[in-house]
Protein backbone atom coordinates (compact mmCIF):
# COMPACT_ATOMS: atom_id res chain seq x y z
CA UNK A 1 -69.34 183.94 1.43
CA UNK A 2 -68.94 185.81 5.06
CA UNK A 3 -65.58 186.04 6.64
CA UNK A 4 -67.18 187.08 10.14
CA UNK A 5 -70.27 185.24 11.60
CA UNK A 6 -71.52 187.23 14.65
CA UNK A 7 -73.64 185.87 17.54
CA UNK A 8 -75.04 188.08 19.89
CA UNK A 9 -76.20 186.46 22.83
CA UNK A 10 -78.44 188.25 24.88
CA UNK A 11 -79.27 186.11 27.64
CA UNK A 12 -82.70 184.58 26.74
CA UNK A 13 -83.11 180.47 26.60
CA UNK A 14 -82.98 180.34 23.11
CA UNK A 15 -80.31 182.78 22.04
CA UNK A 16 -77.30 180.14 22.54
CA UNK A 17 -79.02 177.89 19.68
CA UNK A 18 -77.52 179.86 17.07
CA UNK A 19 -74.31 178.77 17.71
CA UNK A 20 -74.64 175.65 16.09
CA UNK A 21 -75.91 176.54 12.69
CA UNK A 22 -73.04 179.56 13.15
CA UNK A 23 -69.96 177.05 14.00
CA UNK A 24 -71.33 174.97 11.05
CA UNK A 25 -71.21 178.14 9.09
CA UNK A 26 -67.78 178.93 10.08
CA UNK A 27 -66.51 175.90 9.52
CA UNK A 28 -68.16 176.16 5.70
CA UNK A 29 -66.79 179.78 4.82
CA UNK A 30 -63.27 179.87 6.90
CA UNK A 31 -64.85 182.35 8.77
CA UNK A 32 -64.18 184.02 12.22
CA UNK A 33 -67.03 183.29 14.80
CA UNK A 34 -67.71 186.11 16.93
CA UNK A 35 -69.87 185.80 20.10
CA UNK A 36 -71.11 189.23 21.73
CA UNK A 37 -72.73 189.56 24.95
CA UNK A 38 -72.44 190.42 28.67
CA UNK A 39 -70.03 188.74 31.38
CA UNK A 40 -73.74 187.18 32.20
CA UNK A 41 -75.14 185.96 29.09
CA UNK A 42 -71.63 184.69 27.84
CA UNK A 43 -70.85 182.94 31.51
CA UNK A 44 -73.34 180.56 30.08
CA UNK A 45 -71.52 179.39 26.83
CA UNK A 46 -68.98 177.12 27.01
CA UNK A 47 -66.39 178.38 24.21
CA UNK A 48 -64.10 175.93 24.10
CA UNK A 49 -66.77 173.53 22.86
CA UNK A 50 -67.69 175.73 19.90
CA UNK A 51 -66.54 173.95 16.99
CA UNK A 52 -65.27 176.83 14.70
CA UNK A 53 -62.02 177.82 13.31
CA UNK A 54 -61.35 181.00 15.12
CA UNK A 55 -64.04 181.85 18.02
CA UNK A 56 -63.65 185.30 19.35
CA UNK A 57 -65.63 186.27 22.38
CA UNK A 58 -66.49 190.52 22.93
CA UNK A 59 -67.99 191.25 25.82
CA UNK A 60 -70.07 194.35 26.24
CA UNK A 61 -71.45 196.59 29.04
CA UNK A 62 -73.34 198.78 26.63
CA UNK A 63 -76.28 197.53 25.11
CA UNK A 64 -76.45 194.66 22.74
CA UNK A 65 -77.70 195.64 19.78
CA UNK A 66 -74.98 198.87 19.72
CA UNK A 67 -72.40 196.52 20.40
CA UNK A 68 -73.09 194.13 17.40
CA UNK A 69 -73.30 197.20 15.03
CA UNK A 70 -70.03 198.38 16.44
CA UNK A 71 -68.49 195.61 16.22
CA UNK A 72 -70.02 194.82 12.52
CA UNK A 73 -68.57 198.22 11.60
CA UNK A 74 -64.95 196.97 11.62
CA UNK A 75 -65.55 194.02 9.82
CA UNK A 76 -65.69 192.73 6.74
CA UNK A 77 -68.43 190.91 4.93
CA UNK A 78 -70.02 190.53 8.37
CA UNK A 79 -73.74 188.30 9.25
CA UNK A 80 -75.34 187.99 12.54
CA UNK A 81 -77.18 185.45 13.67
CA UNK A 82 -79.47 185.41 16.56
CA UNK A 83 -82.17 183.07 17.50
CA UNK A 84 -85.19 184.02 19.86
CA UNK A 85 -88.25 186.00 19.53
CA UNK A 86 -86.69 189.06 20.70
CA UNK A 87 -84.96 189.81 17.53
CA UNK A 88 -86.34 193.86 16.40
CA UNK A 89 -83.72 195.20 18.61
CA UNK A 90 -80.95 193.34 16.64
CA UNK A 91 -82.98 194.42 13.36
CA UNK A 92 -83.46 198.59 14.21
CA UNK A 93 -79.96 198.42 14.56
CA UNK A 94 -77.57 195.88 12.36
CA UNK A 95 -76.97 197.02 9.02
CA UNK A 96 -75.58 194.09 7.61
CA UNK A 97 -76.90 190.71 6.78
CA UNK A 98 -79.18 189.12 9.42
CA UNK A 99 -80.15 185.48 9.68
CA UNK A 100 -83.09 185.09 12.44
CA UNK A 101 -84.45 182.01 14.00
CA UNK A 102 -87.52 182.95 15.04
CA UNK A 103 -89.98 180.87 17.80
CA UNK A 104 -91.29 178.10 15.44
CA UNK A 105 -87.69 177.42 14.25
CA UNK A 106 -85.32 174.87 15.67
CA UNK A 107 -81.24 175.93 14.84
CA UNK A 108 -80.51 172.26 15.64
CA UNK A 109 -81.98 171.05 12.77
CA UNK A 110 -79.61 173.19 9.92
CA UNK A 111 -76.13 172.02 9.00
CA UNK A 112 -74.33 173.27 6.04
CA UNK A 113 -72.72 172.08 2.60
CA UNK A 114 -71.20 174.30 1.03
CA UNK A 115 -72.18 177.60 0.96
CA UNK A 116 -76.45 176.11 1.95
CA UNK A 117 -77.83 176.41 4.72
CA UNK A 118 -80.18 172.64 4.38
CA UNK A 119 -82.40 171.05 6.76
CA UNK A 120 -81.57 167.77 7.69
CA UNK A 121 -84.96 166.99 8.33
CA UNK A 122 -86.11 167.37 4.65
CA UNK A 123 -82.46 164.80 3.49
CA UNK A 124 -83.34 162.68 6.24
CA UNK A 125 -79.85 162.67 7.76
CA UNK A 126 -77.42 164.53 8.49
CA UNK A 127 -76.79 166.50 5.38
CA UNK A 128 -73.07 166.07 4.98
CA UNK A 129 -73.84 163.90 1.86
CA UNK A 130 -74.42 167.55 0.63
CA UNK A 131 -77.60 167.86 -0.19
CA UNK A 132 -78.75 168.26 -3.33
CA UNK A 133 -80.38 171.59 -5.00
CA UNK A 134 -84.00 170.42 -4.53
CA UNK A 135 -83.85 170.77 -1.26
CA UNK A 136 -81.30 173.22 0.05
CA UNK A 137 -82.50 176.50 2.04
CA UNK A 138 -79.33 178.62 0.41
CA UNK A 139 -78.99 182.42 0.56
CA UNK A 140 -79.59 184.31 -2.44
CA UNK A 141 -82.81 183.34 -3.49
CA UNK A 142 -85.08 185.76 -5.35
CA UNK A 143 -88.66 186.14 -2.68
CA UNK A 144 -92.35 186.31 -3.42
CA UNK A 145 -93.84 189.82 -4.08
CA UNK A 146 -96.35 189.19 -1.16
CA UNK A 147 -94.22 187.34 1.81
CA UNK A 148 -97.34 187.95 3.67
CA UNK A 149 -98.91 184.55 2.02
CA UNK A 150 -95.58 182.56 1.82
CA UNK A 151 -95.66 179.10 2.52
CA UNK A 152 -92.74 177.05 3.92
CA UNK A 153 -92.54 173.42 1.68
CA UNK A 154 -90.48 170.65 1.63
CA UNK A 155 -88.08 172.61 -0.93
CA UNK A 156 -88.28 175.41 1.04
CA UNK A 157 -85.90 178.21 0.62
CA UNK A 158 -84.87 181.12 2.97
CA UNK A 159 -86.29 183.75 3.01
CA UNK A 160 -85.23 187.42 2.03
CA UNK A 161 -87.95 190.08 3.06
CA UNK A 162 -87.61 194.06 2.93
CA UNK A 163 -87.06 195.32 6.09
CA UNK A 164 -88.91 197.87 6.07
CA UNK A 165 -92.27 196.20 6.05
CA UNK A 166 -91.49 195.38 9.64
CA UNK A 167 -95.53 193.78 10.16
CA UNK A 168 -94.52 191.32 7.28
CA UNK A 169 -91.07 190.80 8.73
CA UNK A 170 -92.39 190.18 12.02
CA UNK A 171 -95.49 187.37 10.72
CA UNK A 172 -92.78 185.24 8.57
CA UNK A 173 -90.18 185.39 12.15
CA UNK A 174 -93.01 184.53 14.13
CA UNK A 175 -94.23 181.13 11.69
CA UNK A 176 -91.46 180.00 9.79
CA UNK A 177 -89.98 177.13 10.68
CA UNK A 178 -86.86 177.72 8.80
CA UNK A 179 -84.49 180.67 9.73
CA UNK A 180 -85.20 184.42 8.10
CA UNK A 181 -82.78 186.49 6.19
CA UNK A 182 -82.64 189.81 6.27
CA UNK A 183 -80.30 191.09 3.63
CA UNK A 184 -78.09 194.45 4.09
CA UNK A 185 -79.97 197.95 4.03
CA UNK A 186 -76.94 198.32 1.27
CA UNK A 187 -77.60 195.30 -0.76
């Protein structure tokens, strides 16, 4: 599904949680983990404990959010995923595919199976059982007309807004306790 997962780590608390729904994403899709981020913010990752098949570590004195979109430029089929409220910058400037775990998410609670992204609270386990359709968040999924009212339940799915309505975008990153996905300007 992606060959290149991207994490950019920006040095807030809560930005190192998306490495575990990432690795498990990696591990799902073959796919080359890429963490981006200052001599700072990545001092306080320990790589080596990553669990993904190829981890690849860039480390940037210009601004984050240029750095992702350079990097993203050279690669194919790329996603980012970040997790923290500070997320527009990542947004104004990423093209491609972004998956955002906003404040009322928790990254620690979404494994994978297959190409699903499912919430092991809703299978009550672990997920590795795969879970079954009924209650998989999976990418792809067609979205309500009017995100503004949408409603996370127990078959929850995510969630693919238009970018552009950036006051809509920002209500369902704020609430939702799942993680948001942004699909590519280009899709």
């Amino acid at each position: 599904m992606y060959s290149h997962l991207l994490v950019p780590l920006d040095g807030s608390d809560r930005a190192p949680e998306a490495l575990h729904p990432s690795a498990a994403m990696a591990r799902s899709f073959d796919a080359t983990l890429i963490l981006v981020g200052s001599e700072a913010a990545l001092a306080s990752v320990d790589v080596d404990t990553v669990n993904a098949p190829d981890v690849v570590v860039v480390r940037t004195e210009i601004d984050l959010p240029s750095s992702l979109e350079r990097v993203g430029d050279n690669l194919p089929e790329p996603l980012a995923v970040y997790a923290g409220a500070s997320w527009r910058p990542f947004s104004d400037t990423w093209n491609g595919d972004l998956l955002i775990f906003g404040p009322a998410s928790r990254p620690q609670d979404f494994v994978v199976g297959g190409t699903m992204l499912i919430d092991h609270r809703i299978t009550g386990g672990p997920a590795d059982v795969r879970a079954t359709a009924a209650i998989v968040l999976g990418f792809g999924y067609a979205t309500t007309d009017d995100l503004s009212t949408a409603i996370p339940e127990r078959d929850g799915q995510v969630v693919i807004p238009v970018r552009s309505d950036s006051d809509v975008v920002d209500d369902l990153v704020a609430r939702w306790p799942g993680p948001v996905f942004l699909r590519s300007e280009n899709a």
